[in-house]
N, C-alpha and C. Protein backbone atom coordinates (compact mmCIF):
# COMPACT_ATOMS: atom_id res chain seq x y z
N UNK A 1 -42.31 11.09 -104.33
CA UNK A 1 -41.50 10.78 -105.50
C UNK A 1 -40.48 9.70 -105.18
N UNK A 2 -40.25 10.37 -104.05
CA UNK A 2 -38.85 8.97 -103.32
C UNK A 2 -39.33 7.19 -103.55
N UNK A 3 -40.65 7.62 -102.58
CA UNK A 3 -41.75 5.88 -102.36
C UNK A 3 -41.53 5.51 -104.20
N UNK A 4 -42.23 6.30 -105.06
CA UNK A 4 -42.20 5.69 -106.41
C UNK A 4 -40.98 5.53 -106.84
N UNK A 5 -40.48 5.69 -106.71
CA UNK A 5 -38.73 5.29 -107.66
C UNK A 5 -38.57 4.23 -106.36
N UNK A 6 -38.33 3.77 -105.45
CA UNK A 6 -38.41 2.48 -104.42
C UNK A 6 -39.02 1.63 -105.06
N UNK A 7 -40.69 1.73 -105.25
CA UNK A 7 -41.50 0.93 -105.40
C UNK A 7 -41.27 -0.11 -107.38
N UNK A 8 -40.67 1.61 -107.85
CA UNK A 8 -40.73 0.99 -108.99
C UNK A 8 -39.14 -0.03 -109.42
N UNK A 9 -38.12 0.38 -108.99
CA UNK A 9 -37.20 -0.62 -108.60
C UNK A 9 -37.47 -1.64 -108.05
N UNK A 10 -37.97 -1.69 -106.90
CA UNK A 10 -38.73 -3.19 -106.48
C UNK A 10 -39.31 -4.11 -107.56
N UNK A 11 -40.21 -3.68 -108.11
CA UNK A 11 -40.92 -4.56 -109.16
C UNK A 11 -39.79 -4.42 -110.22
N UNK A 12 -39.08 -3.79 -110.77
CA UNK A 12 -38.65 -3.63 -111.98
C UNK A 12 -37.75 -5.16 -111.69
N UNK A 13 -36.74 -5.25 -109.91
CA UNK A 13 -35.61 -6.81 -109.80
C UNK A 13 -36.86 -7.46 -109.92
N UNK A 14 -38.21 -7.81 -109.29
CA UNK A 14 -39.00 -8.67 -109.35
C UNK A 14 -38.81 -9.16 -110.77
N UNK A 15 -39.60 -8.31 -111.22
CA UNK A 15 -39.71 -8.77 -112.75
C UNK A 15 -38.20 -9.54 -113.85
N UNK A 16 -36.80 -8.91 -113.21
CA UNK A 16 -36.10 -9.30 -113.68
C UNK A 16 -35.74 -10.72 -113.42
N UNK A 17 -35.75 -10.97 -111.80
CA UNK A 17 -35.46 -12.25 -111.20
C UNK A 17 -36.20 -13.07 -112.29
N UNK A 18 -38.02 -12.85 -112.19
CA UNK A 18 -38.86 -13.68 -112.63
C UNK A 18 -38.40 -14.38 -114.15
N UNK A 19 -37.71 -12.98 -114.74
CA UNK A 19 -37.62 -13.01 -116.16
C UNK A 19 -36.08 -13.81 -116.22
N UNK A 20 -35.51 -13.96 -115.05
CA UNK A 20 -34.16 -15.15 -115.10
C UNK A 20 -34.60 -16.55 -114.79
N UNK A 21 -35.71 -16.98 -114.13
CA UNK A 21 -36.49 -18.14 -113.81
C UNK A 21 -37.31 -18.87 -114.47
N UNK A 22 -37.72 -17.70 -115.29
CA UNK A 22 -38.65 -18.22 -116.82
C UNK A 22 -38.03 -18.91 -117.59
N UNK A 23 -36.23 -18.69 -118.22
CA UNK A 23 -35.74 -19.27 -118.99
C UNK A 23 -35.87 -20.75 -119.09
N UNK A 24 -36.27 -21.77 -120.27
CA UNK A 24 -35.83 -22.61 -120.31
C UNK A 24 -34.00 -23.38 -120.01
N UNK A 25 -34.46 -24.61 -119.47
CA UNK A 25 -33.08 -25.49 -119.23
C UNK A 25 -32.55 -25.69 -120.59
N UNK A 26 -33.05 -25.60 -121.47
CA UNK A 26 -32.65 -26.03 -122.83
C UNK A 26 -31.64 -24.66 -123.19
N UNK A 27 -32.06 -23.29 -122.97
CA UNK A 27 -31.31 -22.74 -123.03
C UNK A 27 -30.15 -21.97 -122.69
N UNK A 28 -30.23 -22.52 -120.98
CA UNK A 28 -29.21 -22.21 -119.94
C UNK A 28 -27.99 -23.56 -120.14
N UNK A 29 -28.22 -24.72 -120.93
CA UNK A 29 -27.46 -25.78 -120.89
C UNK A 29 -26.29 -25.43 -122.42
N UNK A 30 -26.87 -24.44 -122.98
CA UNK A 30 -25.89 -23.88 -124.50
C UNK A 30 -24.46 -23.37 -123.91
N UNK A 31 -23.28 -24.04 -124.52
CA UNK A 31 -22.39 -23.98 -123.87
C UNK A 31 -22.06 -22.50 -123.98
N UNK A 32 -22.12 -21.39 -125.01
CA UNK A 32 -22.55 -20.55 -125.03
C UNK A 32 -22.80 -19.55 -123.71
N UNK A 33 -24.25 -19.74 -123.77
CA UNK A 33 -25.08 -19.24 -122.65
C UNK A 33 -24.44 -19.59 -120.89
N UNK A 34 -23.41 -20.72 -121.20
CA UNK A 34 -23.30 -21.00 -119.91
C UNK A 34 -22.09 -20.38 -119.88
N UNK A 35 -21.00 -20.54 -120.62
CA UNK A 35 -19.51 -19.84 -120.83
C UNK A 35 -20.20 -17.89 -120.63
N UNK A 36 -21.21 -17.46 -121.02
CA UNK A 36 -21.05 -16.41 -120.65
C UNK A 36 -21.92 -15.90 -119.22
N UNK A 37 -22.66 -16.87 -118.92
CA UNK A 37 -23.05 -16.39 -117.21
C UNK A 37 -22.13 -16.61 -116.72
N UNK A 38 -20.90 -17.47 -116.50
CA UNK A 38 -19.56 -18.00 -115.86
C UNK A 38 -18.79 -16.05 -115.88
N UNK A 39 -18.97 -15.48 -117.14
CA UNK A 39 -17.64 -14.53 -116.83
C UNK A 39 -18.84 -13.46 -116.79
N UNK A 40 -20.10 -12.97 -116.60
CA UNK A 40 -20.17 -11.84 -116.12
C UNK A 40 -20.02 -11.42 -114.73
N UNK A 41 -20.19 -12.24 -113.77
CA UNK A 41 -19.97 -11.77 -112.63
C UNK A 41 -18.16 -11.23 -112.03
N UNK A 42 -17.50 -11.60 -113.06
CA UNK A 42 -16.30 -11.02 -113.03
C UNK A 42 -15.73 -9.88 -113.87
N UNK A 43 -16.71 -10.28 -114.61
CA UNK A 43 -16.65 -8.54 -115.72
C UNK A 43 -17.38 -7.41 -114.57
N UNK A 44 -18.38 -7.77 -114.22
CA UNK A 44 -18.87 -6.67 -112.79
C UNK A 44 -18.22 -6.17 -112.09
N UNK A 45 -17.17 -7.39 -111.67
CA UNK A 45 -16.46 -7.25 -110.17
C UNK A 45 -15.67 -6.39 -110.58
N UNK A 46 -14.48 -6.69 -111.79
CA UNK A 46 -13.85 -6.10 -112.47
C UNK A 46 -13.86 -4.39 -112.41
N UNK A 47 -15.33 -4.24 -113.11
CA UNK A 47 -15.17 -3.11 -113.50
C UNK A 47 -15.32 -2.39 -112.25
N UNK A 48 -16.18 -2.82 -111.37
CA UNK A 48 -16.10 -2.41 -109.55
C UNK A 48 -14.89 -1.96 -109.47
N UNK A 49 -14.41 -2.59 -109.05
CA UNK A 49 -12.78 -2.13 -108.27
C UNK A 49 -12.13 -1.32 -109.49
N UNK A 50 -12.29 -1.51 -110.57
CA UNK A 50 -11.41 -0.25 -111.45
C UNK A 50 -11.98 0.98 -111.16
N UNK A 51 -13.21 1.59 -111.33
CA UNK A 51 -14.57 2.44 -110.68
C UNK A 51 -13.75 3.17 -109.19
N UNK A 52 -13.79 2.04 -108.08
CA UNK A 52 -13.45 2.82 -106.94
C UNK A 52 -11.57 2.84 -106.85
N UNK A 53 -11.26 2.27 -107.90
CA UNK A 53 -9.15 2.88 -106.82
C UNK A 53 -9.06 3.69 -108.60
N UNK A 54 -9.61 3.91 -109.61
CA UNK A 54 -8.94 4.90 -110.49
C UNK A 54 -9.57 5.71 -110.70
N UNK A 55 -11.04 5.80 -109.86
CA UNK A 55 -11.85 7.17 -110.11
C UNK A 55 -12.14 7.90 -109.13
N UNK A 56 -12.43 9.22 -109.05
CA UNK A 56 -11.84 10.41 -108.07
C UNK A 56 -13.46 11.25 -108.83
N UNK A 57 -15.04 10.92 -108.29
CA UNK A 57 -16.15 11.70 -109.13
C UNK A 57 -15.58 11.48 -110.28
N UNK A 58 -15.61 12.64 -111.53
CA UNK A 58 -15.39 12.16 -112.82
C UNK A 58 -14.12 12.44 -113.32
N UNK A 59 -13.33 12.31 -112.01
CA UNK A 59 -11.54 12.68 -113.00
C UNK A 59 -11.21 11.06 -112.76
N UNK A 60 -10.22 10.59 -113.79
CA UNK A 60 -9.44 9.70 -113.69
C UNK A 60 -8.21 9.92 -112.74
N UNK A 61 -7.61 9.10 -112.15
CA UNK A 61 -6.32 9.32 -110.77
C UNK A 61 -6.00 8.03 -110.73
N UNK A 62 -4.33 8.87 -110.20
CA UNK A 62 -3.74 7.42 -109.85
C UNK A 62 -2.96 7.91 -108.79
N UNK A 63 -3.68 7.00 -107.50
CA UNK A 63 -2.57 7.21 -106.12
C UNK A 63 -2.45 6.00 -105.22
N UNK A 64 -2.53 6.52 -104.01
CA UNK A 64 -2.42 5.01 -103.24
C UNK A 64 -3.07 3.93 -104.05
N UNK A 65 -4.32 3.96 -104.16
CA UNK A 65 -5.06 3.14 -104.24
C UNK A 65 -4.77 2.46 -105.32
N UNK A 66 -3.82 2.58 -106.39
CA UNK A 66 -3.54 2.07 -107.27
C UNK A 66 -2.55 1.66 -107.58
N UNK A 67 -1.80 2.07 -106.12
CA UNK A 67 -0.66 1.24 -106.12
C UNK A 67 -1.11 -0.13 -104.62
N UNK A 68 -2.15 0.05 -104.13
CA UNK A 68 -2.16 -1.04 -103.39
C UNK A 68 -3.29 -2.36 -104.03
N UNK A 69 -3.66 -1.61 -105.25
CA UNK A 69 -4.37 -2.59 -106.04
C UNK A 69 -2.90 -3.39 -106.70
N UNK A 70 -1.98 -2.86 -107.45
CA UNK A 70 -1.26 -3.89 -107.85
C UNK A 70 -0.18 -4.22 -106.73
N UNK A 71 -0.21 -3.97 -105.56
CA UNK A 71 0.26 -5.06 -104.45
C UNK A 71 -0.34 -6.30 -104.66
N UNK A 72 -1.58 -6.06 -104.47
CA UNK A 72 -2.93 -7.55 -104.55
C UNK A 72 -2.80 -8.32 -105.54
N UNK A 73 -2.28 -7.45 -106.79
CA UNK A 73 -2.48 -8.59 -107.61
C UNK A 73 -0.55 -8.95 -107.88
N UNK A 74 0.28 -8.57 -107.61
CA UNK A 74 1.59 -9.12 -106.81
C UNK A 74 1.03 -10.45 -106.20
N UNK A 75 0.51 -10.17 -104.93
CA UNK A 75 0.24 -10.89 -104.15
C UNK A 75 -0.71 -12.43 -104.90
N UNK A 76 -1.52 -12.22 -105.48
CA UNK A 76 -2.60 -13.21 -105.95
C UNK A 76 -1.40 -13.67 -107.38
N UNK A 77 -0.88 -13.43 -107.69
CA UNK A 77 0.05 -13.76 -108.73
C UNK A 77 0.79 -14.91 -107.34
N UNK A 78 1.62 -14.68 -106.71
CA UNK A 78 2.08 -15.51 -105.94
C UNK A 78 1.07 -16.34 -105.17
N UNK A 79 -0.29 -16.40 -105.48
CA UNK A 79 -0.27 -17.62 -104.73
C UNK A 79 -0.92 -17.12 -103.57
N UNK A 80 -0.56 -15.88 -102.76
CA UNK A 80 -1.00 -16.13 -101.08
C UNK A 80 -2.28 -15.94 -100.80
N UNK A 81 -2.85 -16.23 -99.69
CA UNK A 81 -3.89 -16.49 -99.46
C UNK A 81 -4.38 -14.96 -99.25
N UNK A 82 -5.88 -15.09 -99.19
CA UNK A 82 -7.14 -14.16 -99.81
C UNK A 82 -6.89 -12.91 -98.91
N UNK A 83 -6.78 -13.15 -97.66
CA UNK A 83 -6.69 -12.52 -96.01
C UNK A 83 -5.31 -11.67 -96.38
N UNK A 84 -4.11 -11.77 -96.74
CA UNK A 84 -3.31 -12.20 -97.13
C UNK A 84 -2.81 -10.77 -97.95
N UNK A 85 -3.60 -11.33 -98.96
CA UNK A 85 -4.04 -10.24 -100.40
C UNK A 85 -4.45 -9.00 -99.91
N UNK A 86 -5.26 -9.07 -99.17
CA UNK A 86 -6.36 -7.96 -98.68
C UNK A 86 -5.42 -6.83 -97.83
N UNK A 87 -4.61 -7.68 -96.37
CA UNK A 87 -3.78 -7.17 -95.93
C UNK A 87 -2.56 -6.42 -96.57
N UNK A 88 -1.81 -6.89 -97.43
CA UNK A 88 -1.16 -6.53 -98.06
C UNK A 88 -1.72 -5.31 -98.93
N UNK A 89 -2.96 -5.48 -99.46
CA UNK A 89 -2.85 -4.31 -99.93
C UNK A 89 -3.34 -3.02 -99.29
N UNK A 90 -4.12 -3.55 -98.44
CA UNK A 90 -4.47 -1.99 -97.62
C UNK A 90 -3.35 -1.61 -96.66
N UNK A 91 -2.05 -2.29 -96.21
CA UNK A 91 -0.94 -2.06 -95.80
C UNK A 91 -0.21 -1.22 -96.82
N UNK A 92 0.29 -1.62 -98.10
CA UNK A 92 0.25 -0.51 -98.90
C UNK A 92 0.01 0.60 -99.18
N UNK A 93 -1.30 0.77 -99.59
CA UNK A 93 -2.23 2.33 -99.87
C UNK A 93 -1.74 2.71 -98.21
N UNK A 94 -1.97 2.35 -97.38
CA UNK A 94 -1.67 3.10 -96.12
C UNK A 94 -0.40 3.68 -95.32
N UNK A 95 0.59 2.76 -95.88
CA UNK A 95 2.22 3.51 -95.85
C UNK A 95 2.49 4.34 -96.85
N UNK A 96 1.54 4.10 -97.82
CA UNK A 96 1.87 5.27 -99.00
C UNK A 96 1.07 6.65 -99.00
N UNK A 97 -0.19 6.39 -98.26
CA UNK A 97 -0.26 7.97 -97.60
C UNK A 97 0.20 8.45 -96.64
N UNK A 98 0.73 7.54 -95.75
CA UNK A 98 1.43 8.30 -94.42
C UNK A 98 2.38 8.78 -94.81
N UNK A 99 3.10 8.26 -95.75
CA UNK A 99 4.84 8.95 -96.63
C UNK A 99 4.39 10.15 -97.40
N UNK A 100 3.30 10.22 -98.28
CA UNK A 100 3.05 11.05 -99.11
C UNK A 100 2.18 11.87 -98.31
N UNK A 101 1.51 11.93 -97.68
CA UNK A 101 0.77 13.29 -96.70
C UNK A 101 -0.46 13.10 -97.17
């Protein structure tokens, strides 16, 4: 049962890739079509990181992790660099569980 749900995911991206390659240029050039491939990969990302620092399985929460998410974006508001961002915020979430237990 495992091999078939593998196998059939396999073909299912095949088929999807294929079915992103098929498109005509005529219709990937619609400013449209192009303004919205530009923002899904950030609507993804987006909803990623909301997913892992405000969800706890199916309860909603708010702890470290959501206070070292808006360190980052502190941080990316100012400007500093990416390394930066990252540090800062897992420096955060991490003094804030060592204080809080």
């Amino acid at each position: 049962m495992i091999w078939a749900a593998v196998l059939g995911a396999g073909v299912g991206c095949y088929l999807l890739k294929l079915a992103g390659l098929s498109v005509p240029p005529q219709v990937l050039e619609q400013p449209l079509v192009s303004r919205v491939a530009d923002l899904i990969p950030v609507a993804l990302l987006a909803a990623l990181v909301a997913v892992q620092v405000l969800a706890d399985g199916s309860r909603l929460v708010l702890d470290e992790r959501a206070a070292g998410l808006g360190a980052a974006v502190v941080l990316l508001v100012l400007r500093a660099p990416f390394l930066v961002v990252v540090a800062g915020a897992a420096l955060t979430a991490a003094l804030l569980r060592l204080v809080g237990g």
